[in-house]
C-alpha atoms as a PDB file:
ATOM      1  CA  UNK A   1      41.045  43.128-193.335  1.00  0.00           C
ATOM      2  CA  UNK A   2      39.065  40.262-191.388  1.00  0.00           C
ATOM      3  CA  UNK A   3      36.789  41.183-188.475  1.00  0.00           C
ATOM      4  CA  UNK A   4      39.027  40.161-185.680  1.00  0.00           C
ATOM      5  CA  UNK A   5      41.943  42.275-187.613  1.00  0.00           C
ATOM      6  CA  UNK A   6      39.523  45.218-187.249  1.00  0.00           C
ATOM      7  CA  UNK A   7      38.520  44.648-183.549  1.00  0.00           C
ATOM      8  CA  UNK A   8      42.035  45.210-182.419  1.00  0.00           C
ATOM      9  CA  UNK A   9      42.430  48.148-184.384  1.00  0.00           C
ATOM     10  CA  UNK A  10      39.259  49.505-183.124  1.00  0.00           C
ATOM     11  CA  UNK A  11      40.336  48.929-179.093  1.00  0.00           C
ATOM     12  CA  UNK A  12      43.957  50.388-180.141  1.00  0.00           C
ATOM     13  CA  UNK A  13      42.294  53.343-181.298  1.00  0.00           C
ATOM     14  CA  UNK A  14      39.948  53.924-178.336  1.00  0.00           C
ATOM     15  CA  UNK A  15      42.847  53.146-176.120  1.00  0.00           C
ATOM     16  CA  UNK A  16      44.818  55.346-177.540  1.00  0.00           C
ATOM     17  CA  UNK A  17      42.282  58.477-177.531  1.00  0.00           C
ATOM     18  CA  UNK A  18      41.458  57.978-173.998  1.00  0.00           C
ATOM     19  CA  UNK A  19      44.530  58.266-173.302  1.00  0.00           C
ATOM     20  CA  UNK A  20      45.399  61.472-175.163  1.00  0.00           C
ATOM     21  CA  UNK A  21      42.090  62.866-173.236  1.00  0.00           C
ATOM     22  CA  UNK A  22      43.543  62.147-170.183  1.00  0.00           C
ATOM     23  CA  UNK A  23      46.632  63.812-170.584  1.00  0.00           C
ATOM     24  CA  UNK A  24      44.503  66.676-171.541  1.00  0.00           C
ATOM     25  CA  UNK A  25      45.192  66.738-175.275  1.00  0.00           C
ATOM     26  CA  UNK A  26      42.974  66.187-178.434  1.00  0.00           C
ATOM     27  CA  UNK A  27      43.766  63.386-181.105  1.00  0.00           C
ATOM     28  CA  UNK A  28      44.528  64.256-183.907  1.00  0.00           C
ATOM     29  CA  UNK A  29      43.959  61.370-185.485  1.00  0.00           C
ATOM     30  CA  UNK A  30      40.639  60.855-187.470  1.00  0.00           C
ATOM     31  CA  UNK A  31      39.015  57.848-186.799  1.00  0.00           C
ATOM     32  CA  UNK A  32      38.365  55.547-189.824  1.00  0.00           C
ATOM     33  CA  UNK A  33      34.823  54.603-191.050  1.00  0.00           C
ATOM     34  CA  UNK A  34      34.227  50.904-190.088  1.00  0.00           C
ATOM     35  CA  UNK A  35      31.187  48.985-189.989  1.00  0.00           C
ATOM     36  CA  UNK A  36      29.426  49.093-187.586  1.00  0.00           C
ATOM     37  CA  UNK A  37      30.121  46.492-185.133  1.00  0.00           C
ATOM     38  CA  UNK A  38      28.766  45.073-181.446  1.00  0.00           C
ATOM     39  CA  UNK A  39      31.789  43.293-180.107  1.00  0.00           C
ATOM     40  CA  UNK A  40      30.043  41.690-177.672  1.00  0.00           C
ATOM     41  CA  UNK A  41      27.242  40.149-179.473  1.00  0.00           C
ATOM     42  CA  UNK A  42      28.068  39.452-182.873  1.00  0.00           C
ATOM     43  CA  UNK A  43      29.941  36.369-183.642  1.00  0.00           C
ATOM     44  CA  UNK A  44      32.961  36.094-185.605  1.00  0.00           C
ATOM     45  CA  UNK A  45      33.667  33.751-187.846  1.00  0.00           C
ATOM     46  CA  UNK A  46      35.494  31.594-186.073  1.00  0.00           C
ATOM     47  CA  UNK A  47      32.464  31.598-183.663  1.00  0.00           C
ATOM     48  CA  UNK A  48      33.841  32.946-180.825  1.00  0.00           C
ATOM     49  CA  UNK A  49      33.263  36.465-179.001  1.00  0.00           C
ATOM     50  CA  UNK A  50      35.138  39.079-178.122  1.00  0.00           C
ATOM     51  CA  UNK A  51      35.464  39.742-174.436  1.00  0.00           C
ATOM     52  CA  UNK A  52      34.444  43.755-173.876  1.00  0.00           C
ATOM     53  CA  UNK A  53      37.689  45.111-172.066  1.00  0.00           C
ATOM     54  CA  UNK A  54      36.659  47.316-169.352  1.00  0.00           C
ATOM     55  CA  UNK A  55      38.118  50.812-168.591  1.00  0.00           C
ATOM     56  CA  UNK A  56      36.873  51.028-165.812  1.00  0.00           C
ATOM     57  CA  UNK A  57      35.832  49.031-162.357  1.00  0.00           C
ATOM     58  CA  UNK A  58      32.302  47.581-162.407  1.00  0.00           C
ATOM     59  CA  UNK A  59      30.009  48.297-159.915  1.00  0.00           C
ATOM     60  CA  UNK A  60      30.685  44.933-157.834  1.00  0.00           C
ATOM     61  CA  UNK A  61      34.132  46.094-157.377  1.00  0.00           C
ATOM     62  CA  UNK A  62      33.460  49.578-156.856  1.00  0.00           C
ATOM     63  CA  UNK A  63      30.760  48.473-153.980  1.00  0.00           C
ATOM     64  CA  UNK A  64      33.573  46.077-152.932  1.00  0.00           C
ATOM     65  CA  UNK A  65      36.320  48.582-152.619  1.00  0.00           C
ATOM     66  CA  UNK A  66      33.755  51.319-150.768  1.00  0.00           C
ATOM     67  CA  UNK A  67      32.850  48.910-148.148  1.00  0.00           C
ATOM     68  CA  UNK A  68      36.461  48.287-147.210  1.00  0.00           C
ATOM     69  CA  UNK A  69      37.149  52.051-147.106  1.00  0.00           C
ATOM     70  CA  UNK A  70      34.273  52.590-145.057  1.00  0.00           C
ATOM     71  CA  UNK A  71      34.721  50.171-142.611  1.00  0.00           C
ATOM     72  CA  UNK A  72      38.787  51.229-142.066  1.00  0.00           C
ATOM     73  CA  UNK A  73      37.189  55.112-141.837  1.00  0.00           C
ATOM     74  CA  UNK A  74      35.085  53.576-139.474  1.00  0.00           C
ATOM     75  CA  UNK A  75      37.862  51.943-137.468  1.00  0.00           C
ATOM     76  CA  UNK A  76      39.638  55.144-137.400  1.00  0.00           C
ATOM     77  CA  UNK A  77      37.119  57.384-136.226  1.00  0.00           C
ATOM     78  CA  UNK A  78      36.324  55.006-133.812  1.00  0.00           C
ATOM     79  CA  UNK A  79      40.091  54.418-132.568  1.00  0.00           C
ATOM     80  CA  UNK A  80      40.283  58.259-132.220  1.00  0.00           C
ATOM     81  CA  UNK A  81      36.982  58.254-129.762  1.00  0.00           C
ATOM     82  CA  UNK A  82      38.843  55.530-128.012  1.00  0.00           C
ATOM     83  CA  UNK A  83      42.281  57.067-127.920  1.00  0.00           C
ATOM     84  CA  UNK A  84      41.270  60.020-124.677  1.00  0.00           C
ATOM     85  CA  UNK A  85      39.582  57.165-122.501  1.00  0.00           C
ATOM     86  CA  UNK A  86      42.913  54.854-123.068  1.00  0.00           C
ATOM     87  CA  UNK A  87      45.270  56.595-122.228  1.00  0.00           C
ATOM     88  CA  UNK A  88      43.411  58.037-118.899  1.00  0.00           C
ATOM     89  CA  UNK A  89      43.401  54.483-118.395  1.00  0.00           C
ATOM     90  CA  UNK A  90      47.734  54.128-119.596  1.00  0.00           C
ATOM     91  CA  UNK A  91      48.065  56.422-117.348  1.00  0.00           C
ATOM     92  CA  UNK A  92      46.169  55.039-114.551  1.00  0.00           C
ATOM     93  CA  UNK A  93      47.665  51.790-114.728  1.00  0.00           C
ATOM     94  CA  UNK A  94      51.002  54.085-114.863  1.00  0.00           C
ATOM     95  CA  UNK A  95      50.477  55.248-111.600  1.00  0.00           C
ATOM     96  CA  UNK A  96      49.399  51.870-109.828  1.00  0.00           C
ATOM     97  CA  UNK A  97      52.626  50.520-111.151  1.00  0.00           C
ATOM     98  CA  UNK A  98      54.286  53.014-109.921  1.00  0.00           C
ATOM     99  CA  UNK A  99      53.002  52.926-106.266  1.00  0.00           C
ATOM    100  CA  UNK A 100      53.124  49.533-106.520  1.00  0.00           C
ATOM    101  CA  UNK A 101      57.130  49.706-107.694  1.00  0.00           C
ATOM    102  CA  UNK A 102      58.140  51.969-104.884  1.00  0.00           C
ATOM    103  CA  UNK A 103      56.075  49.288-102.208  1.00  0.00           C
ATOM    104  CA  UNK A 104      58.522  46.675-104.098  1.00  0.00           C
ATOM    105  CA  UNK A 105      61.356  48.980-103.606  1.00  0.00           C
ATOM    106  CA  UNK A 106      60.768  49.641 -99.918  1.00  0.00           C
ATOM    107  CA  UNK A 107      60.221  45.874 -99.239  1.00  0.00           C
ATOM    108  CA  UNK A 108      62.976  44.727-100.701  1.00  0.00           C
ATOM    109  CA  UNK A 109      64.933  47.574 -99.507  1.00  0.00           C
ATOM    110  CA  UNK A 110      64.131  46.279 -96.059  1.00  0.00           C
ATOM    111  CA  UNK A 111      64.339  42.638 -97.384  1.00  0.00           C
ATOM    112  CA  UNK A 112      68.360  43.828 -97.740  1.00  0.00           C
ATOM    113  CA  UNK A 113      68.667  44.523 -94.245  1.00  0.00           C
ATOM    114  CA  UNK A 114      67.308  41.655 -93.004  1.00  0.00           C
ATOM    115  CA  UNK A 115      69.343  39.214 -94.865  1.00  0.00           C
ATOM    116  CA  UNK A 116      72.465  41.540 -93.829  1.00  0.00           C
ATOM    117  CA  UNK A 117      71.483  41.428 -90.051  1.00  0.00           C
ATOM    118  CA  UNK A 118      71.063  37.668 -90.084  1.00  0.00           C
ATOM    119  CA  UNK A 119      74.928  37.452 -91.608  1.00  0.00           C
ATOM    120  CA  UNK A 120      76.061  40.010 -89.421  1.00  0.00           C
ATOM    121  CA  UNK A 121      79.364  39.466 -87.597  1.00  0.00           C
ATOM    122  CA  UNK A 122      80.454  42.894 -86.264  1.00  0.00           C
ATOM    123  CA  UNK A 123      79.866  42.134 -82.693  1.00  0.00           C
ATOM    124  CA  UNK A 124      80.247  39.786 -79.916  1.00  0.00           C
ATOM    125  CA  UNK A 125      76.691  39.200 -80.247  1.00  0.00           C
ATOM    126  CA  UNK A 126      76.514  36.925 -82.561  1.00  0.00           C
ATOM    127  CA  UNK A 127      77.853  34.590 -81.145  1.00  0.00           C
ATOM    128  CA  UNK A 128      75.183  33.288 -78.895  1.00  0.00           C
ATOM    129  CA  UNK A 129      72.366  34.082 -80.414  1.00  0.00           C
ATOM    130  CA  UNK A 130      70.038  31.726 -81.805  1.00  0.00           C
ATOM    131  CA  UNK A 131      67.853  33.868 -83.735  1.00  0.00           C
ATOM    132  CA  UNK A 132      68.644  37.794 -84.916  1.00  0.00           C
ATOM    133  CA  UNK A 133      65.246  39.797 -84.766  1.00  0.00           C
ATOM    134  CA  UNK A 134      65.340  42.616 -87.626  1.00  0.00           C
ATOM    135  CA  UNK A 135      62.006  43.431 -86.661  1.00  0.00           C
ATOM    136  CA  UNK A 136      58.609  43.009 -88.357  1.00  0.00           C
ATOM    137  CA  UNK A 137      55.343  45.128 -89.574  1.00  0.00           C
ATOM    138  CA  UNK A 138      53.634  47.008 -92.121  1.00  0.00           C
ATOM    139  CA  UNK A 139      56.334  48.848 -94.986  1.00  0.00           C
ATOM    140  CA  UNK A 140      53.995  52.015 -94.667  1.00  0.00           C
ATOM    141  CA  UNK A 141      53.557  52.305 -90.692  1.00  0.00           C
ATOM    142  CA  UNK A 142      51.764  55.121 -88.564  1.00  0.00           C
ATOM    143  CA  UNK A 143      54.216  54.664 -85.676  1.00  0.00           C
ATOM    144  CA  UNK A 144      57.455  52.841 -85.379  1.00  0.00           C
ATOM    145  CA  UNK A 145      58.109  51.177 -82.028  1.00  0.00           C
ATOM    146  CA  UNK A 146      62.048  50.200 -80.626  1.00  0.00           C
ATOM    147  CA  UNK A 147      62.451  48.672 -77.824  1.00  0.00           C
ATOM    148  CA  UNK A 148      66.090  48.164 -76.494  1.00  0.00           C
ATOM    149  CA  UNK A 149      66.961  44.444 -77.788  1.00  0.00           C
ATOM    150  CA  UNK A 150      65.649  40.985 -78.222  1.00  0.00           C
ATOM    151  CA  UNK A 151      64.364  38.974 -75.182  1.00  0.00           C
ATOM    152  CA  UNK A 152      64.439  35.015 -74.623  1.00  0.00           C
ATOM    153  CA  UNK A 153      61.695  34.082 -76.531  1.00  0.00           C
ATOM    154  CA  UNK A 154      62.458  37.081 -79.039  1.00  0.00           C
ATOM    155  CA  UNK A 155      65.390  35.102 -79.582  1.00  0.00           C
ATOM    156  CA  UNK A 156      63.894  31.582 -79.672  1.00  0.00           C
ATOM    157  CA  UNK A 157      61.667  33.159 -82.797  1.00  0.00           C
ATOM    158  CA  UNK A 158      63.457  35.737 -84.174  1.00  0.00           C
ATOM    159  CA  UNK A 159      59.918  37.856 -83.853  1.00  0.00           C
ATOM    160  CA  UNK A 160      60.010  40.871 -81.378  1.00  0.00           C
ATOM    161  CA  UNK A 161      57.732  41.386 -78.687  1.00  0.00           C
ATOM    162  CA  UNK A 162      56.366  38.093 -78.405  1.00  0.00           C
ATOM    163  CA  UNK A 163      54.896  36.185 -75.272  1.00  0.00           C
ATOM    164  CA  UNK A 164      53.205  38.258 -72.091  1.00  0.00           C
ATOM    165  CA  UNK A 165      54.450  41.537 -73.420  1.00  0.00           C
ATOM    166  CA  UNK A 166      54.038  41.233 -76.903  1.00  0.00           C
ATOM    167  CA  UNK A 167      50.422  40.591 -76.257  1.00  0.00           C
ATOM    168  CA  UNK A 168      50.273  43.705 -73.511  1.00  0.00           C
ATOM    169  CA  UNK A 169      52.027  45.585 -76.085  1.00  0.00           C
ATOM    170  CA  UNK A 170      48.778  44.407 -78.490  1.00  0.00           C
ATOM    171  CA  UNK A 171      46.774  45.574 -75.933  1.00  0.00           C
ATOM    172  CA  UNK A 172      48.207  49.431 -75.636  1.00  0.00           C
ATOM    173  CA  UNK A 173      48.009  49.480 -79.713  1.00  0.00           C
ATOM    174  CA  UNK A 174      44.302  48.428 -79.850  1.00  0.00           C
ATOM    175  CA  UNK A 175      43.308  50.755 -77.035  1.00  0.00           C
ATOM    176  CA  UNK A 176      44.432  53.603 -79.059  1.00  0.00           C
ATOM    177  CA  UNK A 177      42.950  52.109 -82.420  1.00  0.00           C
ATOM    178  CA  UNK A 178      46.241  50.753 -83.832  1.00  0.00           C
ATOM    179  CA  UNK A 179      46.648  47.337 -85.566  1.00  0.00           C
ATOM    180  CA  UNK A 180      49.772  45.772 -84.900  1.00  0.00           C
ATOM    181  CA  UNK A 181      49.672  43.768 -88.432  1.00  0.00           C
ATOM    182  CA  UNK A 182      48.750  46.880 -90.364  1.00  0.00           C
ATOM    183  CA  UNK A 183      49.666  50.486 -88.417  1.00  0.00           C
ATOM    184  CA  UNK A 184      53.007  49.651 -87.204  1.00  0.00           C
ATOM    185  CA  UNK A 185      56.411  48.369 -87.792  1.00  0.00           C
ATOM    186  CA  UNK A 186      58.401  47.299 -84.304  1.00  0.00           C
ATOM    187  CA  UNK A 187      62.153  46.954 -84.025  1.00  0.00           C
ATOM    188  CA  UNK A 188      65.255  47.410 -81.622  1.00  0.00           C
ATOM    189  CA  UNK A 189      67.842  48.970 -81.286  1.00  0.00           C
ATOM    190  CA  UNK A 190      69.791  45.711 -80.521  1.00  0.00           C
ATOM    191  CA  UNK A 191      69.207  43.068 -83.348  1.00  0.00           C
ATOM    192  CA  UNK A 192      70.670  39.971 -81.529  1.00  0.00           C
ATOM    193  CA  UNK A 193      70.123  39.685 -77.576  1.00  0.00           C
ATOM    194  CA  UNK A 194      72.437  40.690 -74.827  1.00  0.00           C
ATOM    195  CA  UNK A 195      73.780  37.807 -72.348  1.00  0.00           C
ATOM    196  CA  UNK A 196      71.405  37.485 -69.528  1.00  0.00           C
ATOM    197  CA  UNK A 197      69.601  40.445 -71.093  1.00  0.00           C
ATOM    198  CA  UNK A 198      72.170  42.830 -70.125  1.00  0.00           C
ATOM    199  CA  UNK A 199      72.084  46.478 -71.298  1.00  0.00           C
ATOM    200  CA  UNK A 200      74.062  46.717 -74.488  1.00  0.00           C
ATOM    201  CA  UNK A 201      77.555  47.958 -74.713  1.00  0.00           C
ATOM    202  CA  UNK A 202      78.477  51.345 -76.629  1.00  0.00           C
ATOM    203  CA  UNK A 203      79.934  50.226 -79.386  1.00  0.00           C
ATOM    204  CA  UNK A 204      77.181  47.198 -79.841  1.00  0.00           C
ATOM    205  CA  UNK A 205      74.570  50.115 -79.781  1.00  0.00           C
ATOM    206  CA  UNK A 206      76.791  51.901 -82.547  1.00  0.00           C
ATOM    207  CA  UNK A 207      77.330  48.668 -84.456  1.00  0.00           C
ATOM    208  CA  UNK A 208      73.853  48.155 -84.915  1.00  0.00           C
ATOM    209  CA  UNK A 209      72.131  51.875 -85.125  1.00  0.00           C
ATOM    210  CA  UNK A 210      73.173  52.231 -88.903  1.00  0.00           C
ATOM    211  CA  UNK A 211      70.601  49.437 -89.666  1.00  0.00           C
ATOM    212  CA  UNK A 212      67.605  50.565 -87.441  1.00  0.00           C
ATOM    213  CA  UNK A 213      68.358  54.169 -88.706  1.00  0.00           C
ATOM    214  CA  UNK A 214      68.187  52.122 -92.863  1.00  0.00           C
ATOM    215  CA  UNK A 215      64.735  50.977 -91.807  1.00  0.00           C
ATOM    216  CA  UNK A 216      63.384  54.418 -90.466  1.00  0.00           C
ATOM    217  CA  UNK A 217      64.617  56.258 -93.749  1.00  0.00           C
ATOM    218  CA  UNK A 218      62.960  53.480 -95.255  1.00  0.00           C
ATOM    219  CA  UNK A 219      59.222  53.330 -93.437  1.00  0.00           C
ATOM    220  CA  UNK A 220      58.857  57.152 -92.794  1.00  0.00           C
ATOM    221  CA  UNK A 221      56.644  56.417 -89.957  1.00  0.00           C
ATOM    222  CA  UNK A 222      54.631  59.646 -88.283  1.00  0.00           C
ATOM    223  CA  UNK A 223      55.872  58.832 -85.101  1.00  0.00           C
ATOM    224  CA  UNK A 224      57.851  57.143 -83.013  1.00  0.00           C
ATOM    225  CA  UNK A 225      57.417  55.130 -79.848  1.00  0.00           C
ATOM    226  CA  UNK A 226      60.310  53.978 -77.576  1.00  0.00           C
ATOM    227  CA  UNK A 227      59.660  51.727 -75.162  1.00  0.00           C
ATOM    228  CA  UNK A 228      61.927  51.637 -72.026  1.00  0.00           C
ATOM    229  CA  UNK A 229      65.145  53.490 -70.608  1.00  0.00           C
ATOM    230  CA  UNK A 230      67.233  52.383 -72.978  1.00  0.00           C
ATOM    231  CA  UNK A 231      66.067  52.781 -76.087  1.00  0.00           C
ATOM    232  CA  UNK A 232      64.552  56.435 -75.051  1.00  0.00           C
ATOM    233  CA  UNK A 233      67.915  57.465 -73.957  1.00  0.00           C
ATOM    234  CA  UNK A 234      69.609  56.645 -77.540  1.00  0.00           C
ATOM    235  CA  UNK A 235      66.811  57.883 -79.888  1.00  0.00           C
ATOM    236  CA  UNK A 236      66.278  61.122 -77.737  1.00  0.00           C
ATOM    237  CA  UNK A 237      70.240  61.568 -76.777  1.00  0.00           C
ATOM    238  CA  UNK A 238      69.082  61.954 -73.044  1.00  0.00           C
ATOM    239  CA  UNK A 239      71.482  60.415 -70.369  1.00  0.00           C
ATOM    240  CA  UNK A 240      68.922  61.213 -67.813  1.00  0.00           C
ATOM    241  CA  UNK A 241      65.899  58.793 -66.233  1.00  0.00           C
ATOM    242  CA  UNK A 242      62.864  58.057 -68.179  1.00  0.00           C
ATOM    243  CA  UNK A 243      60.573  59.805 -65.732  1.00  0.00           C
ATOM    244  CA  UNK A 244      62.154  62.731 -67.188  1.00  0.00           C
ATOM    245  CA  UNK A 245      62.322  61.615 -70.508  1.00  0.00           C
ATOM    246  CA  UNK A 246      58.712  61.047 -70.923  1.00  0.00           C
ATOM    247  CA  UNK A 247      56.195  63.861 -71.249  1.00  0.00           C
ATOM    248  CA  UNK A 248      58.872  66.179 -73.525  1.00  0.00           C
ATOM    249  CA  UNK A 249      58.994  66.457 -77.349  1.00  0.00           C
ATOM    250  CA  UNK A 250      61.953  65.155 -78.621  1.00  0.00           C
ATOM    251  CA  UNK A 251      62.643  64.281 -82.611  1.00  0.00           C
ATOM    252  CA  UNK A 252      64.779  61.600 -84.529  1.00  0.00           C
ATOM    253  CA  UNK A 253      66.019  62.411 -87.610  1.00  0.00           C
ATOM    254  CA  UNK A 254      62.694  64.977 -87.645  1.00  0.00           C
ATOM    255  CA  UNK A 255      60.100  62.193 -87.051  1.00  0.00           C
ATOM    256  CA  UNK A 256      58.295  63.168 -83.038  1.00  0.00           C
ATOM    257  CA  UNK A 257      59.393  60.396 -80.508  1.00  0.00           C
ATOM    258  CA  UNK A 258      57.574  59.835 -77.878  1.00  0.00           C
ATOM    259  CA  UNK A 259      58.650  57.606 -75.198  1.00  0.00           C
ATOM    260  CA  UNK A 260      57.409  55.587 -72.129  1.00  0.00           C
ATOM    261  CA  UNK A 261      57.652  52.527 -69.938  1.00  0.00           C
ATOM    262  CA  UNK A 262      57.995  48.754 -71.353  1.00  0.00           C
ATOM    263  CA  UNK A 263      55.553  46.756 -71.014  1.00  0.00           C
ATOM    264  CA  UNK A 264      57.113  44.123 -68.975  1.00  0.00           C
ATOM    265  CA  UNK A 265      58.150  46.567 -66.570  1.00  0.00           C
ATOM    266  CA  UNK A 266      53.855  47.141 -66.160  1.00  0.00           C
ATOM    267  CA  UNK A 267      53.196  44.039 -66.234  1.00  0.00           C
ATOM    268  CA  UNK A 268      55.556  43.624 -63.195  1.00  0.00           C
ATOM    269  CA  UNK A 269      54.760  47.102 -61.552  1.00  0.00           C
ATOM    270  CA  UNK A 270      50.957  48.562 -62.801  1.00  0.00           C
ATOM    271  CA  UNK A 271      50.373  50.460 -59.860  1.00  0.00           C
ATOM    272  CA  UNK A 272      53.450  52.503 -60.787  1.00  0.00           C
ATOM    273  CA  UNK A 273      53.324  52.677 -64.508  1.00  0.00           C
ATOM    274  CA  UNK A 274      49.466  52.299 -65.820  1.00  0.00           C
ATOM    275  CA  UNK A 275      48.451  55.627 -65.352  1.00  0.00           C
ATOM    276  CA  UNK A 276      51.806  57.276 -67.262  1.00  0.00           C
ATOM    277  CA  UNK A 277      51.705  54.823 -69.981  1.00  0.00           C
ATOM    278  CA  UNK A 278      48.512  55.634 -70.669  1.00  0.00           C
ATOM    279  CA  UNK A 279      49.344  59.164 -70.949  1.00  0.00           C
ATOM    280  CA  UNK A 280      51.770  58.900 -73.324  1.00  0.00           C
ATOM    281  CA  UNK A 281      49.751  56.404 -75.683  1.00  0.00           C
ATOM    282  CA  UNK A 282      47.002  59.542 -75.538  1.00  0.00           C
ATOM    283  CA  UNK A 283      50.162  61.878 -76.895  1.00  0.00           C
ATOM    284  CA  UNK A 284      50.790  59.192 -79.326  1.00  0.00           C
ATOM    285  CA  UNK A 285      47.530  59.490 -80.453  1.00  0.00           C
ATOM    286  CA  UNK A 286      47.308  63.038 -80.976  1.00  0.00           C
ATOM    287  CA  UNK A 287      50.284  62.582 -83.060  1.00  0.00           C
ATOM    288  CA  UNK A 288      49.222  60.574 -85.686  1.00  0.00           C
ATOM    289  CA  UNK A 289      45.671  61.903 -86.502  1.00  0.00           C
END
């Protein structure tokens, strides 16, 4: 038997008895007597050496394969610190989109209405308007103000209460701390203007309630502020004056109305009117603090 015959023998052997240790059992084998033998530094005849098989990992793997199991331990432990302050922040951003989803909703809710008041057809009024005015403000308003219908230059814009009494109207609001941009939302009952600004008909006012009643389901204001006869008559279902109107607690569709003068009837009349209207924008006030 040659040396390199013997090598192999001697590795089958060793293989084979660490195996049978592993599995827990003894060899029975006896190993024979050989010379003794380095197989890593003696040379063979042939000159060449025998490469040492290894049984198991040197230490530069070993350090290799710890430092990858230590740094994914790491990533763990650190992904499960992480995990309590993430999702307080999921469910943060969770709510913001949420809020901001329902403002969405709301505006485009109202968005609807508009582009179905500006085809609208139902009534004789549509055919000489220029402009319908759906109304305009914040989607989250403090008060909600309807006046009766669209004026001249309400329907040269398609904006209500614009001009003199838009700008008294601006007036009443900022005395009472109210922005008109950001604390209210002002409508009509009337979305397209009478002829010669007379007082709608019946079945105009019941042609077009449906919508103003959409937008107040929509805005869920805390109050509500009519201004003039007309529009305090339908939203409090009073056929009397509104001298009498004004003053009492009345309710539409459970939001508090309060009603009083328009402001182009002060503007033409202050002596008469000043005093009372600023009455009811004090009531107004104690209604929405």
């Amino acid at each position: 038997m040659n040396r390199s015959r013997e090598l192999e023998t001697y590795w089958k052997i060793l293989e084979e008895a660490h195996s049978l240790l592993r599995n827990g059992e003894k060899s029975s084998r006896r190993m024979p007597h050989f010379k003794e033998v380095n197989p890593i530094s003696e040379e063979l005849p042939n000159k060449e050496k025998v490469q040492e098989k290894k049984l198991t990992p040197d230490k530069e793997t070993f350090e290799d394969n710890f430092s990858h199991t230590a740094e994914a331990d790491a990533e763990a432990e650190a992904d499960a610190e992480e995990a309590p302050v993430a999702g307080a922040e999921a469910e943060a951003e969770a709510e913001a989109e949420a809020g901001t989803e329902a403002e969405a909703e709301a505006a485009d809710s109202l968005e609807m209405i508009r582009r179905e008041i500006f085809s609208c057809k139902k009534c004789r009024l549509h055919e000489g308007r220029k402009h319908p005015v759906p109304g305009e403000g914040s989607v989250n308003p403090k008060v909600l103000i309807i006046g009766e219908a669209p004026g001249a230059q309400e329907d040269a814009e398609g904006l209500p209460f614009v001009g003199r009494s838009g700008k008294y109207l601006d007036k009443w609001l900022q005395a009472i701390g109210l922005s008109r941009e950001e604390d209210v939302f002002i409508g009509n009952i009337i979305k397209c203007r009478p002829p010669k600004n007379r007082d709608p008909f019946p079945d105009e006012q019941q042609i077009c309630m449906p919508y103003l009643k959409r937008q107040i389901a929509l805005l869920k204001p805390h109050a509500i502020l009519c201004l003039g006869r007309i529009a305090a008559q339908i939203i409090t279902k009073q056929e009397i004056s509104l001298g009498k109107i004004r003053g009492n607690q009345y309710q539409f569709e459970g939001i508090p109305v309060v009603s009083t003068y328009h402001p182009s009837a002060v503007l033409r009349y202050p002596e008469n009117f000043r005093r009372p209207v600023w009455e009811d924008l004090q009531r107004l006030q104690r209604l929405i603090k």
